[in-house]
C-alpha atoms as a PDB file:
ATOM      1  CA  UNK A   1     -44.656  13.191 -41.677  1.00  0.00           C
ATOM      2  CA  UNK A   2     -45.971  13.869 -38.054  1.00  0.00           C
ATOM      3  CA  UNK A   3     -45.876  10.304 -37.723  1.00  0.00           C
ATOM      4  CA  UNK A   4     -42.246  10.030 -38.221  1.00  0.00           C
ATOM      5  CA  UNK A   5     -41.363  13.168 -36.036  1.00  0.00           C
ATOM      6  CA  UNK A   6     -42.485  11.291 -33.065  1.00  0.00           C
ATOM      7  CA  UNK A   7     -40.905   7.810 -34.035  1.00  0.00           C
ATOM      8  CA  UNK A   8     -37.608   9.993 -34.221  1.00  0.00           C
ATOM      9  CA  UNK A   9     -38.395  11.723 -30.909  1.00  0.00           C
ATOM     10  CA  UNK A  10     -39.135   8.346 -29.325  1.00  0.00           C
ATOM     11  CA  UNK A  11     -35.774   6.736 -30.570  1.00  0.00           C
ATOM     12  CA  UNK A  12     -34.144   9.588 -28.922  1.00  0.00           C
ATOM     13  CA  UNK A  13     -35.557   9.041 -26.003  1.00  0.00           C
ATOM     14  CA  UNK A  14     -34.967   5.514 -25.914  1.00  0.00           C
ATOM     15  CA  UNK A  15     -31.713   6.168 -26.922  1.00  0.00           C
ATOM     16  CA  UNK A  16     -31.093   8.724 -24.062  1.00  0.00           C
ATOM     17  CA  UNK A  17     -32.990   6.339 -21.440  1.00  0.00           C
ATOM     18  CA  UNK A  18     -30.364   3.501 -22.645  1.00  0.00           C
ATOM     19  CA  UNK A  19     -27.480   6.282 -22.075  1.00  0.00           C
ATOM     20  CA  UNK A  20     -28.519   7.232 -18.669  1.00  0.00           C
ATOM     21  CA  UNK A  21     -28.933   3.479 -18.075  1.00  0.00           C
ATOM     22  CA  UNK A  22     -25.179   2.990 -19.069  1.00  0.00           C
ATOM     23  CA  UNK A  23     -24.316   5.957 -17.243  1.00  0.00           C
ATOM     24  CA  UNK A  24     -25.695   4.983 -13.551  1.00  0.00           C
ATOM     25  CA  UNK A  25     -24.174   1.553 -14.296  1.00  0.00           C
ATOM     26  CA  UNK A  26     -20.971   2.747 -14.825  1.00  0.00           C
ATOM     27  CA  UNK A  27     -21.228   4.933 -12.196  1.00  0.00           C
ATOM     28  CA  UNK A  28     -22.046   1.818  -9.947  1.00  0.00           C
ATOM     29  CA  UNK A  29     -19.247  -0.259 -11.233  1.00  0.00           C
ATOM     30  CA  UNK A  30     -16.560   2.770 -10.363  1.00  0.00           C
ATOM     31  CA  UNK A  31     -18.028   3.196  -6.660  1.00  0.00           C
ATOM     32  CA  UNK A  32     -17.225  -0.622  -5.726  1.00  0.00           C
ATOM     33  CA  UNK A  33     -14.001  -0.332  -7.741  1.00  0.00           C
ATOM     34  CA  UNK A  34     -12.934   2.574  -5.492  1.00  0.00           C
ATOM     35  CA  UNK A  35     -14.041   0.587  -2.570  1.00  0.00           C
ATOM     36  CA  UNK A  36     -11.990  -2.516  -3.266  1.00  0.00           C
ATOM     37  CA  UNK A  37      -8.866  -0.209  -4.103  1.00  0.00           C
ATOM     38  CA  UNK A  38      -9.115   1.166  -0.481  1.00  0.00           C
ATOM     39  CA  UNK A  39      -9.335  -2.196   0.698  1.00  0.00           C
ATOM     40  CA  UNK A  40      -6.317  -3.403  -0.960  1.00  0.00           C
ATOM     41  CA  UNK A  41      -4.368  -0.239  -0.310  1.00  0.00           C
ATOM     42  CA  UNK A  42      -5.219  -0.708   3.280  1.00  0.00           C
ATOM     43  CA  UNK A  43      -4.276  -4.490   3.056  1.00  0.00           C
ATOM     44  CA  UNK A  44      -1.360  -3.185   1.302  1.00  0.00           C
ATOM     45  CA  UNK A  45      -0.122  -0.843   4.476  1.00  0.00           C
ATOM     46  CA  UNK A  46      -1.076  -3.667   6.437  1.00  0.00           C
ATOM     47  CA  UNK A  47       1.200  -6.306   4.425  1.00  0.00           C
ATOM     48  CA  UNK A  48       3.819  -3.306   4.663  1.00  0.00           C
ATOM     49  CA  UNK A  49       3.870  -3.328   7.953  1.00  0.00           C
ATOM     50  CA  UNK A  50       3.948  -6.777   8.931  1.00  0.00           C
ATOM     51  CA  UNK A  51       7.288  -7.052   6.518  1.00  0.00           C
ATOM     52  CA  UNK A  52       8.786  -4.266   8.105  1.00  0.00           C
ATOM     53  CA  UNK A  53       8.215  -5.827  11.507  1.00  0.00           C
ATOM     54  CA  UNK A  54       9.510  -9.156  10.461  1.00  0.00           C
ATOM     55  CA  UNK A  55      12.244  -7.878   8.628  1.00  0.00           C
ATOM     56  CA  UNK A  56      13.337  -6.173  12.309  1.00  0.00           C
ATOM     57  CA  UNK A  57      12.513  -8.991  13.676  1.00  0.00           C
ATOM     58  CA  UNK A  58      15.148 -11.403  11.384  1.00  0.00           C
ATOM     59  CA  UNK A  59      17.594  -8.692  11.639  1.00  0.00           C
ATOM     60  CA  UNK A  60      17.816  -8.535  15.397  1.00  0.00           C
ATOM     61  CA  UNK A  61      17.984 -12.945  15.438  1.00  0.00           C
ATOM     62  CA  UNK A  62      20.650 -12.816  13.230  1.00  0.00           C
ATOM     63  CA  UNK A  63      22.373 -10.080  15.627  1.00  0.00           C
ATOM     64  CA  UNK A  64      21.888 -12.017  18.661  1.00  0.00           C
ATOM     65  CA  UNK A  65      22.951 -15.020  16.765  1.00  0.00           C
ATOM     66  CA  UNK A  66      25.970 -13.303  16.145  1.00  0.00           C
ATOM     67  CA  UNK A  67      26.590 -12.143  19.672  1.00  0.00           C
ATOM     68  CA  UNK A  68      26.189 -15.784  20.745  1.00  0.00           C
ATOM     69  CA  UNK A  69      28.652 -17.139  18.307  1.00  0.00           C
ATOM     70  CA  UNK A  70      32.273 -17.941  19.655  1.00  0.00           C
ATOM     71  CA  UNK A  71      32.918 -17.284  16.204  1.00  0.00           C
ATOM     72  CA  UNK A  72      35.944 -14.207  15.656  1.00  0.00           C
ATOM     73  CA  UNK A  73      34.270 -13.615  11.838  1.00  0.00           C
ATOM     74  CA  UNK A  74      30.778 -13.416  13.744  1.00  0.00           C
ATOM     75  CA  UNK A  75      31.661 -11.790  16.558  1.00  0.00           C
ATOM     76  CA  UNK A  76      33.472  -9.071  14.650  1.00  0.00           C
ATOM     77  CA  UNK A  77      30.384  -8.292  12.669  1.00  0.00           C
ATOM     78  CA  UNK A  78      28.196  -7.942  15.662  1.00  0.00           C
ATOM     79  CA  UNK A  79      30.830  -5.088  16.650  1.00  0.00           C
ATOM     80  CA  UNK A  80      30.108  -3.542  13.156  1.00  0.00           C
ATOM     81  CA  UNK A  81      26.977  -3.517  13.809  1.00  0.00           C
ATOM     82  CA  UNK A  82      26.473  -2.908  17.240  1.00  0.00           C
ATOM     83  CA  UNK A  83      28.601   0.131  16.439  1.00  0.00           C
ATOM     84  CA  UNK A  84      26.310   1.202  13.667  1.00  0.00           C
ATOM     85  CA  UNK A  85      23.601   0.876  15.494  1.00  0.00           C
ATOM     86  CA  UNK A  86      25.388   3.387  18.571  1.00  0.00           C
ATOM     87  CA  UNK A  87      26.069   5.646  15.717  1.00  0.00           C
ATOM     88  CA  UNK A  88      22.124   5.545  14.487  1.00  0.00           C
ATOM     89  CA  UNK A  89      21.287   6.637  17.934  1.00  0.00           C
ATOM     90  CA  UNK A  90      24.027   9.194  18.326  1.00  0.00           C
ATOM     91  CA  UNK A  91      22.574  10.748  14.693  1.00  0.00           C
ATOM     92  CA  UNK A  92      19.157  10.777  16.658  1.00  0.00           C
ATOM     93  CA  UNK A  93      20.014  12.225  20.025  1.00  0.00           C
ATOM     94  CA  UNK A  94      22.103  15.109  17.370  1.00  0.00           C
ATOM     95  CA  UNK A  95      18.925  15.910  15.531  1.00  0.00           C
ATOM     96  CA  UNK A  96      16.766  16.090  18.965  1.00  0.00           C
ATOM     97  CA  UNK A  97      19.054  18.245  20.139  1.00  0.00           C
ATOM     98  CA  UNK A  98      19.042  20.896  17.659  1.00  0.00           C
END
């Protein structure tokens, strides 16, 4: 009867070693998964950014492209936006000014 006591007692220690074991692993696991999520969120902004500049970056080509065209279509839609552009920087200067 005593004998079996501690069997049981040791199986629930083993079992509670094996727990803790699983535990800390998991625990491991979920500190480099959080570390390579800040990486790729930080790649992310990164990525982000780089679109945003080249995205600026197409959008003022095609306006000087459209400056430089003799074209009245092209021309006409640099006005546009040209003139959007004055009215961007009006709705600034009105906001800094308040």
């Amino acid at each position: 009867m005593n004998n079996d006591k501690q069997d049981l007692i040791t199986e629930l220690k083993n079992k509670i070693k094996t727990i803790i074991d699983l535990y800390e692993n998991q625990k491991n696991i979920n500190k480099e998964l959080e570390k390579r999520n800040g990486e790729l969120q930080e790649e992310l902004n990164l990525l982000k950014n780089k679109m945003s500049d080249i995205e600026e970056r197409y959008e003022n080509l095609r306006l000087a492209k459209a400056l430089v065209s003799s074209d009245n279509e092209t021309a006409h839609e640099a006005r546009i936006k040209v003139n959007r552009i004055v009215r961007e920087i009006d709705k600034c200067i009105a906001l800094l000014n308040r």
